[in-house]
PDB file of N, CA and C in Angstrom:
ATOM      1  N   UNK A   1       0.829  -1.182   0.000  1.00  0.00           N
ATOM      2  CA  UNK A   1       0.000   0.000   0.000  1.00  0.00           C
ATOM      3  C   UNK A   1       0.872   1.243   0.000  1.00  0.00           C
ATOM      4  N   UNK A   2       0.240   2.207  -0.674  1.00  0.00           N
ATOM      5  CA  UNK A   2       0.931   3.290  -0.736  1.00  0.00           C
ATOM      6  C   UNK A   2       0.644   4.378   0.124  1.00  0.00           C
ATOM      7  N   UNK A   3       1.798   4.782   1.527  1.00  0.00           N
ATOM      8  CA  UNK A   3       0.808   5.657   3.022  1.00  0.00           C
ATOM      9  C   UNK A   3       1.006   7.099   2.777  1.00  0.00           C
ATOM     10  N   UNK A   4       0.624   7.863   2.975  1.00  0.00           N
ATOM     11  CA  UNK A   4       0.652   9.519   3.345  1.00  0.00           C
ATOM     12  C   UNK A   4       0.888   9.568   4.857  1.00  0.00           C
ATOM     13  N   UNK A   5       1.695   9.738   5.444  1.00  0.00           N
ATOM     14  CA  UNK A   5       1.773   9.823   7.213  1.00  0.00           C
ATOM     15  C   UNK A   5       2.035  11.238   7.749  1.00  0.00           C
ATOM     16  N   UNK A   6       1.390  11.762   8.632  1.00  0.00           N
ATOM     17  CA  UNK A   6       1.622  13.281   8.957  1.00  0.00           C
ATOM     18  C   UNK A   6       1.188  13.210   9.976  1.00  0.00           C
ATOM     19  N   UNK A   7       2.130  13.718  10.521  1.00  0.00           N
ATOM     20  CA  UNK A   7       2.878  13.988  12.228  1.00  0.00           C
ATOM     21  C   UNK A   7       3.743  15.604  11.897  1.00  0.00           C
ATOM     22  N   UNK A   8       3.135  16.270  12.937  1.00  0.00           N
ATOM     23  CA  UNK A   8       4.122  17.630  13.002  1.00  0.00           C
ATOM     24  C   UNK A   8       4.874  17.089  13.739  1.00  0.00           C
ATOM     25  N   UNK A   9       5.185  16.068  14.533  1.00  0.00           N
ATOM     26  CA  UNK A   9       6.410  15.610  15.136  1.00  0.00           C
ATOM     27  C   UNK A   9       7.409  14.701  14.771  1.00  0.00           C
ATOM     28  N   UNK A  10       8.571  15.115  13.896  1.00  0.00           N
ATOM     29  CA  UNK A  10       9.148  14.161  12.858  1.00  0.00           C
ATOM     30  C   UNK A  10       9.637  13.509  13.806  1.00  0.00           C
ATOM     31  N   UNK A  11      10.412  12.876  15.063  1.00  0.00           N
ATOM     32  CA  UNK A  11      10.491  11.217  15.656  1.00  0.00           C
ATOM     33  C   UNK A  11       9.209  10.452  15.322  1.00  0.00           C
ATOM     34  N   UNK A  12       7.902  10.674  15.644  1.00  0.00           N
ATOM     35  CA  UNK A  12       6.721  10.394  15.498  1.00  0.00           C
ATOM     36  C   UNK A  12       6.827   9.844  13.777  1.00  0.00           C
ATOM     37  N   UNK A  13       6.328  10.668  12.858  1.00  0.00           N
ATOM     38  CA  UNK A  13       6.418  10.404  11.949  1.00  0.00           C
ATOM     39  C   UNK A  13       7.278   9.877  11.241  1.00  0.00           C
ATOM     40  N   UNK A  14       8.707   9.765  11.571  1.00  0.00           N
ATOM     41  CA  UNK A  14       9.698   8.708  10.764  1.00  0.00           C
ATOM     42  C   UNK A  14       9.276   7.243  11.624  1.00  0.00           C
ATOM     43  N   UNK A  15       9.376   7.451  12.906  1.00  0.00           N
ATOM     44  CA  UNK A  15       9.081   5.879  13.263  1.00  0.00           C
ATOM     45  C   UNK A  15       7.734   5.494  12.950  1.00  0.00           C
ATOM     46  N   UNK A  16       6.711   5.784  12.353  1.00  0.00           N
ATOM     47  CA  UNK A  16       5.450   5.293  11.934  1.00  0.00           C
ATOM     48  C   UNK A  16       5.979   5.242  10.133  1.00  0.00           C
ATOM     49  N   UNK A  17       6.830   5.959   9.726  1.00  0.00           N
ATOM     50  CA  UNK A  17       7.040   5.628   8.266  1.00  0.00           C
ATOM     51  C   UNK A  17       7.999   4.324   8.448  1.00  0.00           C
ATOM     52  N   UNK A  18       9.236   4.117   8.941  1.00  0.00           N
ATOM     53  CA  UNK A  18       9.944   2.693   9.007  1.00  0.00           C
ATOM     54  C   UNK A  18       8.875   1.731   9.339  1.00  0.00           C
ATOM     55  N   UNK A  19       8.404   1.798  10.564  1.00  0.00           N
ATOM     56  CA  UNK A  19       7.136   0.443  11.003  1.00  0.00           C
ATOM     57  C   UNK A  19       6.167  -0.081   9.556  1.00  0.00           C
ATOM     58  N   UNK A  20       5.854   1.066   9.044  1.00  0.00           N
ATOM     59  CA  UNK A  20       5.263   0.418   7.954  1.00  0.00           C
ATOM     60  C   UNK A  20       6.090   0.045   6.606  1.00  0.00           C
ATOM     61  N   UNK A  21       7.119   0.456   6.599  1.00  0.00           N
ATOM     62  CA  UNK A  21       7.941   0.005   5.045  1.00  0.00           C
ATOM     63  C   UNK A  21       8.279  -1.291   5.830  1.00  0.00           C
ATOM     64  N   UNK A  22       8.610  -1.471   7.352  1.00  0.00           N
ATOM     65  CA  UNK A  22       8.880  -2.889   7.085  1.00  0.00           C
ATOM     66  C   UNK A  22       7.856  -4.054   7.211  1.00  0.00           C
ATOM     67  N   UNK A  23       6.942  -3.260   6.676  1.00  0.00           N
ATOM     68  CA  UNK A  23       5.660  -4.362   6.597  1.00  0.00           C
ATOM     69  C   UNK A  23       5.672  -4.236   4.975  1.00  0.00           C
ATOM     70  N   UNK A  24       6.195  -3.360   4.256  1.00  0.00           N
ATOM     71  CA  UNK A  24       5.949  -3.404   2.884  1.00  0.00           C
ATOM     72  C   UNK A  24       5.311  -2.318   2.185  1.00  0.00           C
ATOM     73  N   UNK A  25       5.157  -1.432   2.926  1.00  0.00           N
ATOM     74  CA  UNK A  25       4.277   0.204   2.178  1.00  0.00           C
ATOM     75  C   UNK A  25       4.903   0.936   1.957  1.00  0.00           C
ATOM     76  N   UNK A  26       4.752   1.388   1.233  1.00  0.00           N
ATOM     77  CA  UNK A  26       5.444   2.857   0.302  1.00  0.00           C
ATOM     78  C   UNK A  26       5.353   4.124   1.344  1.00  0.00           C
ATOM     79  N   UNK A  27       6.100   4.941   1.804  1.00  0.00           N
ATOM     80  CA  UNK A  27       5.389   5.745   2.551  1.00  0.00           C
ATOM     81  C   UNK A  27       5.901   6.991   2.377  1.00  0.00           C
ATOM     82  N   UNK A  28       5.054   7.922   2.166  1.00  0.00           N
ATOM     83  CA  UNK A  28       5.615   9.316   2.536  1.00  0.00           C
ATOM     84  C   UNK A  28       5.089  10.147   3.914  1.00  0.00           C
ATOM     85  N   UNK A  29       5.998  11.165   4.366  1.00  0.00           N
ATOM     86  CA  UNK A  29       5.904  11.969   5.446  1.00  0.00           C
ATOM     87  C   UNK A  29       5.636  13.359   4.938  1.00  0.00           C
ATOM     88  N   UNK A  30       4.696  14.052   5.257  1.00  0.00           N
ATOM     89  CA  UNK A  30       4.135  15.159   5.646  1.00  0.00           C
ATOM     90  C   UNK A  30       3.996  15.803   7.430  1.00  0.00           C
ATOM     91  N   UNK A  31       4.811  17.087   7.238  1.00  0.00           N
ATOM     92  CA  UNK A  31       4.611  16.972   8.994  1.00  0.00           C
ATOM     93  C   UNK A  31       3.392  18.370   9.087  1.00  0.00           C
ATOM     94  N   UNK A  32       2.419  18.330   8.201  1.00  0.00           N
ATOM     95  CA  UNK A  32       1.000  19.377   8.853  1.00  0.00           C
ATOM     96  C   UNK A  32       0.478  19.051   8.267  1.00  0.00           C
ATOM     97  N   UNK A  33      -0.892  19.379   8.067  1.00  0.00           N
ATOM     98  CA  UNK A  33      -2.144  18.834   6.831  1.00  0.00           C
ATOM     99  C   UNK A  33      -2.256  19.628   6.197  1.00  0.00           C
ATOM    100  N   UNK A  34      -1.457  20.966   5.770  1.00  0.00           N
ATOM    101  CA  UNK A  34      -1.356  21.458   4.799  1.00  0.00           C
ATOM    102  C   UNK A  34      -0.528  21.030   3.657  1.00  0.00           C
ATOM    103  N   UNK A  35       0.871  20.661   3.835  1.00  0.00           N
ATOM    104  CA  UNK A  35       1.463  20.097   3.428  1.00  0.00           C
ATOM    105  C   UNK A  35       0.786  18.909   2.789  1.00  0.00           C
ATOM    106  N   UNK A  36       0.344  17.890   3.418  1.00  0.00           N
ATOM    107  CA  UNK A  36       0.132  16.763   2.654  1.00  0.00           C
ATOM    108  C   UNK A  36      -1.410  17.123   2.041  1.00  0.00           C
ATOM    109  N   UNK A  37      -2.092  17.954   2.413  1.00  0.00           N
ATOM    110  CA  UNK A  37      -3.040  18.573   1.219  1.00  0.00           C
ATOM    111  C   UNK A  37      -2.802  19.004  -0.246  1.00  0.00           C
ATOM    112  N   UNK A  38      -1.498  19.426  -0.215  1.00  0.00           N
ATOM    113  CA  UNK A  38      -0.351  19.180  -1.236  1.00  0.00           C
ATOM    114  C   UNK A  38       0.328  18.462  -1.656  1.00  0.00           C
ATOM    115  N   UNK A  39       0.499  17.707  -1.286  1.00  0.00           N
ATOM    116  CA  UNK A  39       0.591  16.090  -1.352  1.00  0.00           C
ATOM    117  C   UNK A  39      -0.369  15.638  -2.374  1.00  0.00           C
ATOM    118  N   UNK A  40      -1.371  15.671  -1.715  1.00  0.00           N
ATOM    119  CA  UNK A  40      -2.751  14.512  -1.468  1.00  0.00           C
ATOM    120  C   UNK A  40      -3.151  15.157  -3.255  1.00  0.00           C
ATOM    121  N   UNK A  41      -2.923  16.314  -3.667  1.00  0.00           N
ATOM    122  CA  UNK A  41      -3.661  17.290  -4.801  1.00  0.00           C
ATOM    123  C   UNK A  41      -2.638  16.759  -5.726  1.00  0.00           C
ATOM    124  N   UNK A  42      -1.697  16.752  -5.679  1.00  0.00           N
ATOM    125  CA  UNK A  42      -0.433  16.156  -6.907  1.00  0.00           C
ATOM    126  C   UNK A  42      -0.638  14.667  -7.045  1.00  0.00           C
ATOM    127  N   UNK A  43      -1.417  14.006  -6.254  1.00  0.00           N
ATOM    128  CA  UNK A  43      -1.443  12.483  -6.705  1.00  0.00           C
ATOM    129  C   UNK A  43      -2.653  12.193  -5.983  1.00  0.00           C
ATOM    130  N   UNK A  44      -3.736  12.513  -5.871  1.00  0.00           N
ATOM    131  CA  UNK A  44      -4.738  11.877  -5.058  1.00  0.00           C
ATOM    132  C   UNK A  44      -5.363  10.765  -5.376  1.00  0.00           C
ATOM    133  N   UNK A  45      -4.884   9.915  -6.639  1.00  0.00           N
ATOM    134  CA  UNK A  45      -5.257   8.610  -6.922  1.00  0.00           C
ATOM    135  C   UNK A  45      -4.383   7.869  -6.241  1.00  0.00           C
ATOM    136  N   UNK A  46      -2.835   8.103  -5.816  1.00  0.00           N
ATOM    137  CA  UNK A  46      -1.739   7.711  -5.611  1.00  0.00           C
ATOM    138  C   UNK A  46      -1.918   7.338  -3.597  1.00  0.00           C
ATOM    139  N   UNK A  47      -2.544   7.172  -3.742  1.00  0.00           N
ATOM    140  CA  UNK A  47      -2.830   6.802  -2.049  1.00  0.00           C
ATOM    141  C   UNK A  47      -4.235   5.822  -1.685  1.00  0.00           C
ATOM    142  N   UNK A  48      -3.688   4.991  -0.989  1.00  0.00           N
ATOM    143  CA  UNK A  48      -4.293   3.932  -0.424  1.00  0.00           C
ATOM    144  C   UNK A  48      -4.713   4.155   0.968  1.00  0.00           C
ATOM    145  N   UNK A  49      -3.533   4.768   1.823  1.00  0.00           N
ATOM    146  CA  UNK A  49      -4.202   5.069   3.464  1.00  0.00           C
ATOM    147  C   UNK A  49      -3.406   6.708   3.805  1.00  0.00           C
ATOM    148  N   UNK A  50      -4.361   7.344   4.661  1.00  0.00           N
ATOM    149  CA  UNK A  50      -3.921   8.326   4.968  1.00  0.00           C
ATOM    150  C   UNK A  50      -3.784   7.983   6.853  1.00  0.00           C
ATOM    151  N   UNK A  51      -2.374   8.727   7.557  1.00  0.00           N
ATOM    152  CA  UNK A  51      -2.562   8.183   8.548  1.00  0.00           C
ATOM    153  C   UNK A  51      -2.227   9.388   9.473  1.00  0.00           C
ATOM    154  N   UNK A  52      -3.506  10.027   9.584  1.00  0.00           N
ATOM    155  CA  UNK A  52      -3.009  11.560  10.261  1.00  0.00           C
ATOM    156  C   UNK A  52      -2.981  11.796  11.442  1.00  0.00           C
ATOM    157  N   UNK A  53      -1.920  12.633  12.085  1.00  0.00           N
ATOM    158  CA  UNK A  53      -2.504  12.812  13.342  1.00  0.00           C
ATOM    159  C   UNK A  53      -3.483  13.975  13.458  1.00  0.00           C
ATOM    160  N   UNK A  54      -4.008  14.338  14.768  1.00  0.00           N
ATOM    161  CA  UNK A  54      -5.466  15.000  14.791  1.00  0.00           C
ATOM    162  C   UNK A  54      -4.656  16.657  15.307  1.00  0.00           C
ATOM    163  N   UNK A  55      -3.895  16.744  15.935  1.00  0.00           N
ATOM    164  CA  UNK A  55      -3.592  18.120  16.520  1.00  0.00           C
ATOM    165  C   UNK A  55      -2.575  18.477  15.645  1.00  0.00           C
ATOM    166  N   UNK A  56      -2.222  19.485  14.535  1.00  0.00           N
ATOM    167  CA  UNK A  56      -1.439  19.670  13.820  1.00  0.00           C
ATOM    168  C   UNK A  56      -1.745  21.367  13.193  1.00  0.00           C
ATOM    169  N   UNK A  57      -0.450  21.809  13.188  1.00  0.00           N
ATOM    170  CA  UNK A  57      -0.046  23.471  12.904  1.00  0.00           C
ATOM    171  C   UNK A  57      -0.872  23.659  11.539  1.00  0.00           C
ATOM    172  N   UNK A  58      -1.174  24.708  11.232  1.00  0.00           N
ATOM    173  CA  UNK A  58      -2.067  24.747   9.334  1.00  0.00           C
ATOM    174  C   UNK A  58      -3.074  23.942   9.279  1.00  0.00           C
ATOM    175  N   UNK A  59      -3.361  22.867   9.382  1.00  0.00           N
ATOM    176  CA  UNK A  59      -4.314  22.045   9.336  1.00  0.00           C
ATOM    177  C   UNK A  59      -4.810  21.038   9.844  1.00  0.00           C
ATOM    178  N   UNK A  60      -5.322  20.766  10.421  1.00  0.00           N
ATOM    179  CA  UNK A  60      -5.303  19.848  11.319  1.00  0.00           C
ATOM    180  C   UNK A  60      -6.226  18.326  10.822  1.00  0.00           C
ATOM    181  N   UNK A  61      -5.729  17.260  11.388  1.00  0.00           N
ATOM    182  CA  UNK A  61      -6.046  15.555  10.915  1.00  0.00           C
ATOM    183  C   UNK A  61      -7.527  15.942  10.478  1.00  0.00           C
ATOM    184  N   UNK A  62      -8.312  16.078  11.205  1.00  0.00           N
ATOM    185  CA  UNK A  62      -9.529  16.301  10.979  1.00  0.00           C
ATOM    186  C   UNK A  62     -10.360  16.970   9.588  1.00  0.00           C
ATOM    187  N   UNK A  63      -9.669  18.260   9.889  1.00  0.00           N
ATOM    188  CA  UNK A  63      -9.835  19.065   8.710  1.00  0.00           C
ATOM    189  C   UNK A  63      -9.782  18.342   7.579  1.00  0.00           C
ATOM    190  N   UNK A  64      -8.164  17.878   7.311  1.00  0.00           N
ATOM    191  CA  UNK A  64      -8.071  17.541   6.394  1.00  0.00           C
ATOM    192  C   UNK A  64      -8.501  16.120   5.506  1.00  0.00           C
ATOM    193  N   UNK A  65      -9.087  15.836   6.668  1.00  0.00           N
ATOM    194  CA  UNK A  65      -9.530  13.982   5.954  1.00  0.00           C
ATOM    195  C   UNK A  65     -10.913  15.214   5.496  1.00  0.00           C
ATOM    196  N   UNK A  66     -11.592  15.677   6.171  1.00  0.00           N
ATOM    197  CA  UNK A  66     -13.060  16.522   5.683  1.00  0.00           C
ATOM    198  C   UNK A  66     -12.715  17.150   4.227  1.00  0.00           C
ATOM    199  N   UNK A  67     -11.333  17.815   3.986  1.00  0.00           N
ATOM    200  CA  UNK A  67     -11.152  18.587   2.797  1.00  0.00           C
ATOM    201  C   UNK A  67     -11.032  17.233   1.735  1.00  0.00           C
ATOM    202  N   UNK A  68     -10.541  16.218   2.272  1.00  0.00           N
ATOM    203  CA  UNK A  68     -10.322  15.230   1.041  1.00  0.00           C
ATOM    204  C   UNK A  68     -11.671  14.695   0.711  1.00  0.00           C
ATOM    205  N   UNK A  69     -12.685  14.507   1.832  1.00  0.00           N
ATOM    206  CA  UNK A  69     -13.740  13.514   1.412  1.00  0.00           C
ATOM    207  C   UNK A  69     -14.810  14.758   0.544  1.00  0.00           C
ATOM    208  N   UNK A  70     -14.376  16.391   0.809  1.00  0.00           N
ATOM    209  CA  UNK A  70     -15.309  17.011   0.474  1.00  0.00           C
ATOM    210  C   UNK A  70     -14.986  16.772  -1.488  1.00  0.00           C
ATOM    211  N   UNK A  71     -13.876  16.697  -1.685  1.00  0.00           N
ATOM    212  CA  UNK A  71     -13.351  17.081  -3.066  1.00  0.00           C
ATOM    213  C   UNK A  71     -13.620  15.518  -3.491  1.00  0.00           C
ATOM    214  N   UNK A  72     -14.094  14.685  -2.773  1.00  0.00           N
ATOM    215  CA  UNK A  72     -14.920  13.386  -3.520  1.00  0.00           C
ATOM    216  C   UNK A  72     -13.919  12.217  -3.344  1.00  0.00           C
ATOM    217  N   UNK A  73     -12.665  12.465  -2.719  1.00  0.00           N
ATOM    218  CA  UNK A  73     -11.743  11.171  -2.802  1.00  0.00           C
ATOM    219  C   UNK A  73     -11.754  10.604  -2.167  1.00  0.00           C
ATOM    220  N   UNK A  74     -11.144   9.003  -2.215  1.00  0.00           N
ATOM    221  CA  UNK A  74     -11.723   7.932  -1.248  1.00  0.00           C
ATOM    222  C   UNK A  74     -10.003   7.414  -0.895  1.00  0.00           C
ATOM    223  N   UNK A  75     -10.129   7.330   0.288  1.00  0.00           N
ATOM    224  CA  UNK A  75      -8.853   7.068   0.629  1.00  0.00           C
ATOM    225  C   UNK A  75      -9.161   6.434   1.958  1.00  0.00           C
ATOM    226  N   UNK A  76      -8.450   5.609   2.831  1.00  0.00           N
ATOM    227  CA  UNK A  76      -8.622   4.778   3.898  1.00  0.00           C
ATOM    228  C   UNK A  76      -7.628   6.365   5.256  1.00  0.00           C
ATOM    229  N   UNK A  77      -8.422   6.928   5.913  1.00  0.00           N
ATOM    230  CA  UNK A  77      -7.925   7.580   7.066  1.00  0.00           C
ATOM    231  C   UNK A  77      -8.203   6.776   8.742  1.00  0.00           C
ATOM    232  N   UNK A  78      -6.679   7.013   8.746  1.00  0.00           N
ATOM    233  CA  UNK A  78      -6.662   6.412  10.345  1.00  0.00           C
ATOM    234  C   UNK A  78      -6.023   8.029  10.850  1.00  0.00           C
ATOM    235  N   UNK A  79      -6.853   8.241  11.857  1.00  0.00           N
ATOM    236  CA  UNK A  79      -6.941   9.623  12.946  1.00  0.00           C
ATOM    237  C   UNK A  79      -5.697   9.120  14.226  1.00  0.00           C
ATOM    238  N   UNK A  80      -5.011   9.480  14.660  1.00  0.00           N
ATOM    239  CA  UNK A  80      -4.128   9.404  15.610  1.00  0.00           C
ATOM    240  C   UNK A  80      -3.812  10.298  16.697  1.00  0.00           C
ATOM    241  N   UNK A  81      -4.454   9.909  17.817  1.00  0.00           N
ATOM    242  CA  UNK A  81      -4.072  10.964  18.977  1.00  0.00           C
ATOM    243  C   UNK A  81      -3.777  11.032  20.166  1.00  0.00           C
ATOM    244  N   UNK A  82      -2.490  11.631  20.501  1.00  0.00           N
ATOM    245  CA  UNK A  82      -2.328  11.393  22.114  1.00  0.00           C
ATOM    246  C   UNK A  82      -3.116  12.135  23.368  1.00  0.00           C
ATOM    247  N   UNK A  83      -3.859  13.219  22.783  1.00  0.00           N
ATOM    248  CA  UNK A  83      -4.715  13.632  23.636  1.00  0.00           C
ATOM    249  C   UNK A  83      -5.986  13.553  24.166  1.00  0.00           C
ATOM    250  N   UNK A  84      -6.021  11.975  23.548  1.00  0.00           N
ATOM    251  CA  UNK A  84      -7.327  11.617  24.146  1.00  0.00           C
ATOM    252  C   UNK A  84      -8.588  11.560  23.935  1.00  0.00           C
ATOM    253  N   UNK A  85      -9.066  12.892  22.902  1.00  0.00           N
ATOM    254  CA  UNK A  85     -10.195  12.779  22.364  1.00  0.00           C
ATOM    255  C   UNK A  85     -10.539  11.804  21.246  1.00  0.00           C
ATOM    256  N   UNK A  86     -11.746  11.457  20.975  1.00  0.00           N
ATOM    257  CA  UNK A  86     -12.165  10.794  19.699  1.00  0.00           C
ATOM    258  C   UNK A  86     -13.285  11.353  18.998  1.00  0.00           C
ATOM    259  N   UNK A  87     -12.582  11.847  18.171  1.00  0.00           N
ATOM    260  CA  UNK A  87     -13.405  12.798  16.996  1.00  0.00           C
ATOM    261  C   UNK A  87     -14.386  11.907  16.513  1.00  0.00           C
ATOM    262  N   UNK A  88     -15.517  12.728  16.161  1.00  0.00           N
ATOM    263  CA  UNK A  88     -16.837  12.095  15.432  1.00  0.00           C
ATOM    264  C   UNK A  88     -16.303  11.927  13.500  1.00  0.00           C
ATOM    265  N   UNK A  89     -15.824  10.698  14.067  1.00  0.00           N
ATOM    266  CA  UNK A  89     -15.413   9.944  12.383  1.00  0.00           C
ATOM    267  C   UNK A  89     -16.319   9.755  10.958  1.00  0.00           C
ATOM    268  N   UNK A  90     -17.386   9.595  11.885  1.00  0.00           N
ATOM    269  CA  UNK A  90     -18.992   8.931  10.990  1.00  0.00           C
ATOM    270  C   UNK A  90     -18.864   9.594   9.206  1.00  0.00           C
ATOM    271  N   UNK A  91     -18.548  11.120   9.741  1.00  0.00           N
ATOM    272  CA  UNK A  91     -18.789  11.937   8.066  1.00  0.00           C
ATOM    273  C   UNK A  91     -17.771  11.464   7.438  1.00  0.00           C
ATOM    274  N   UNK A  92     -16.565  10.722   7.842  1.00  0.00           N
ATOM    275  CA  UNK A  92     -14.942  11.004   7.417  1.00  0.00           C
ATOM    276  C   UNK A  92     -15.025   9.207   6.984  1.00  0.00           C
ATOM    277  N   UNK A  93     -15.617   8.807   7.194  1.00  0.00           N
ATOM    278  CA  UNK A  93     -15.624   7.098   6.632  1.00  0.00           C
ATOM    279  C   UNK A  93     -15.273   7.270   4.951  1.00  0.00           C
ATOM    280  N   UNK A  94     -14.225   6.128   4.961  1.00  0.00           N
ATOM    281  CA  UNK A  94     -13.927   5.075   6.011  1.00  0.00           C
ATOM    282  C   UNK A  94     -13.063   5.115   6.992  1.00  0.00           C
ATOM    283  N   UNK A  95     -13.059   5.518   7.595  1.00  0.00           N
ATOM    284  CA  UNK A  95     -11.893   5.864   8.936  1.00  0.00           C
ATOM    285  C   UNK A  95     -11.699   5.073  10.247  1.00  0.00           C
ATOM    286  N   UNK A  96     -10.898   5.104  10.803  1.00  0.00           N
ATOM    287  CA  UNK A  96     -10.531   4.539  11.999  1.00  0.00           C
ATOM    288  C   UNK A  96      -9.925   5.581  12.940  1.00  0.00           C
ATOM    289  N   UNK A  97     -10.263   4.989  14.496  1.00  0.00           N
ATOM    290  CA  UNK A  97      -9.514   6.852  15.324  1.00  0.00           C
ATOM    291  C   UNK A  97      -8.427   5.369  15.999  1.00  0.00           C
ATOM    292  N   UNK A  98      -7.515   5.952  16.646  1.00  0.00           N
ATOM    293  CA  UNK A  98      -6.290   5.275  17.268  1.00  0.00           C
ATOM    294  C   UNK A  98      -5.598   6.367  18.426  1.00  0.00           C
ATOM    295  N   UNK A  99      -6.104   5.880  19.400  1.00  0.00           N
ATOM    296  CA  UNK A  99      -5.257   6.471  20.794  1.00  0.00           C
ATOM    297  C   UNK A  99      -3.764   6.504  20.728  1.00  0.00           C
ATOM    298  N   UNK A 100      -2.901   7.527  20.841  1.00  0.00           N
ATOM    299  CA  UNK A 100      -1.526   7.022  20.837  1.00  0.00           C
ATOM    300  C   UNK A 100      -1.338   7.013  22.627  1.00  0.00           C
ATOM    301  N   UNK A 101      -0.204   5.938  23.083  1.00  0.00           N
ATOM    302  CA  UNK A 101       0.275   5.118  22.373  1.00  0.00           C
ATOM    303  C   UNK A 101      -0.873   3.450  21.889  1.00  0.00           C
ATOM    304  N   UNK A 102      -0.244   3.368  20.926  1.00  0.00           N
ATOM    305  CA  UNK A 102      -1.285   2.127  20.048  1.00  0.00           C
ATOM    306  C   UNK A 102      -0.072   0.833  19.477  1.00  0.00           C
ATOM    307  N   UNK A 103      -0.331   0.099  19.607  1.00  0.00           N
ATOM    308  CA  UNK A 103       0.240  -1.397  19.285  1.00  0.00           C
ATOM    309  C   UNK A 103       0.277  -1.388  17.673  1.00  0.00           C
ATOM    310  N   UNK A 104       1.609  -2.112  17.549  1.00  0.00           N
ATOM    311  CA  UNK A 104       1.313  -1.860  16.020  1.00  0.00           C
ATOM    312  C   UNK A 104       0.569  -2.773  15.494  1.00  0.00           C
ATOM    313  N   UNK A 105       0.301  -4.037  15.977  1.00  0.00           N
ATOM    314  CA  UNK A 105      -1.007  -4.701  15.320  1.00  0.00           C
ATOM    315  C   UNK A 105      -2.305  -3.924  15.039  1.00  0.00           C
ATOM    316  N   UNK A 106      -2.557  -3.034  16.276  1.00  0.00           N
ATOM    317  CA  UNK A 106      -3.517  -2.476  15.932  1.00  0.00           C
ATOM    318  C   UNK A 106      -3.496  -1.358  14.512  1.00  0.00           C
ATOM    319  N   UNK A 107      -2.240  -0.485  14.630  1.00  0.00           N
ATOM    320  CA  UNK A 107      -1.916   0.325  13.449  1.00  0.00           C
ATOM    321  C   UNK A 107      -2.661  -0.674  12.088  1.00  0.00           C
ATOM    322  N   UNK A 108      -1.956  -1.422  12.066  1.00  0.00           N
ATOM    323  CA  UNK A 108      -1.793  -2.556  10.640  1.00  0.00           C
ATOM    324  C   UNK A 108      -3.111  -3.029  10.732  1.00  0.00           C
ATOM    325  N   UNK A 109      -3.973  -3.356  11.429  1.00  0.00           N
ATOM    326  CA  UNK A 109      -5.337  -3.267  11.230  1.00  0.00           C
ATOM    327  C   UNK A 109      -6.165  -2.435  11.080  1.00  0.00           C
ATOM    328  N   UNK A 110      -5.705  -1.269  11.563  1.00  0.00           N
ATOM    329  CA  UNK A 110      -7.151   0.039  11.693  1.00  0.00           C
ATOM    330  C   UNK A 110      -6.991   0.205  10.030  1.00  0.00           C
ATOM    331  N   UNK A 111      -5.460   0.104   9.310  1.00  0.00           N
ATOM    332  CA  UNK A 111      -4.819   0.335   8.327  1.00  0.00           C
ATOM    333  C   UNK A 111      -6.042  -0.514   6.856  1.00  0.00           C
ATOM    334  N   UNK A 112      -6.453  -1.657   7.364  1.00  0.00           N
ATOM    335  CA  UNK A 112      -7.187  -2.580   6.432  1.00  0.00           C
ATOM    336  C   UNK A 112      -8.710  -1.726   7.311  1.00  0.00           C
ATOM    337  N   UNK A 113      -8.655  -1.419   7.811  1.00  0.00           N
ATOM    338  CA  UNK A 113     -10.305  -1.040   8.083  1.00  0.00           C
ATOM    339  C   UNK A 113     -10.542  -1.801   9.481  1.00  0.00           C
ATOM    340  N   UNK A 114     -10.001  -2.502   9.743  1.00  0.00           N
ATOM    341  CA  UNK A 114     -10.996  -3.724  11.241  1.00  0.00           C
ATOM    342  C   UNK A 114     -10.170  -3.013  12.401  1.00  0.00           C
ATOM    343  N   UNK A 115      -9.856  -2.025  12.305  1.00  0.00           N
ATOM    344  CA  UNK A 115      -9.031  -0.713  14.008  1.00  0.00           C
ATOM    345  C   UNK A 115     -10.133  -1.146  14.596  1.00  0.00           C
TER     346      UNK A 115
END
């Protein structure tokens, strides 16, 4: 699979990009949801899972899974957060939310949809 991962916190986000290449995914890093809104616009066929976190500078996880599903694209979003809340996902399907810290089995599942 091919990931979009965005973390404004690059330790965060490189160790969630290695964990998944060594499962076999392509991955790129974005560290705001502006950025990978730019991303996401230069290839938005080119993605299989988006794996955002929710508190982020410019744009935030939320927002931006809403800006992608508004412009009609279908992409698999897993929400990531250490602060605890769990955002109302329902509009943002197919999505998954993930408490950090989270097991990576669970990652690699919310990843296929069954988080």
């Amino acid at each position: 699979m091919k990931v979009l991962v965005v973390d404004d916190e690059p330790r965060i986000a490189k160790s969630l990009a290695r964990l998944l290449q060594v499962h076999g995914h392509e991955t790129t890093i974005a560290h705001d949801g502006l950025e990978a809104w730019e991303l996401f616009e230069q290839a938005p066929q080119g993605w299989s899972v988006l794996i955002t976190d929710i508190r982020m500078p410019r744009l935030d996880g939320v927002n931006l899974a809403r800006r992608i599903r508004e412009h009609g694209f279908t992409v698999h979003v897993v929400l990531i957060s250490g602060h605890g809340e769990s955002p109302d996902i329902e509009a943002l399907s197919p999505a998954v939310f993930l408490a950090k810290p989270f097991k990576r089995a669970d990652l690699l599942a919310a990843m296929e949809g069954g988080g």
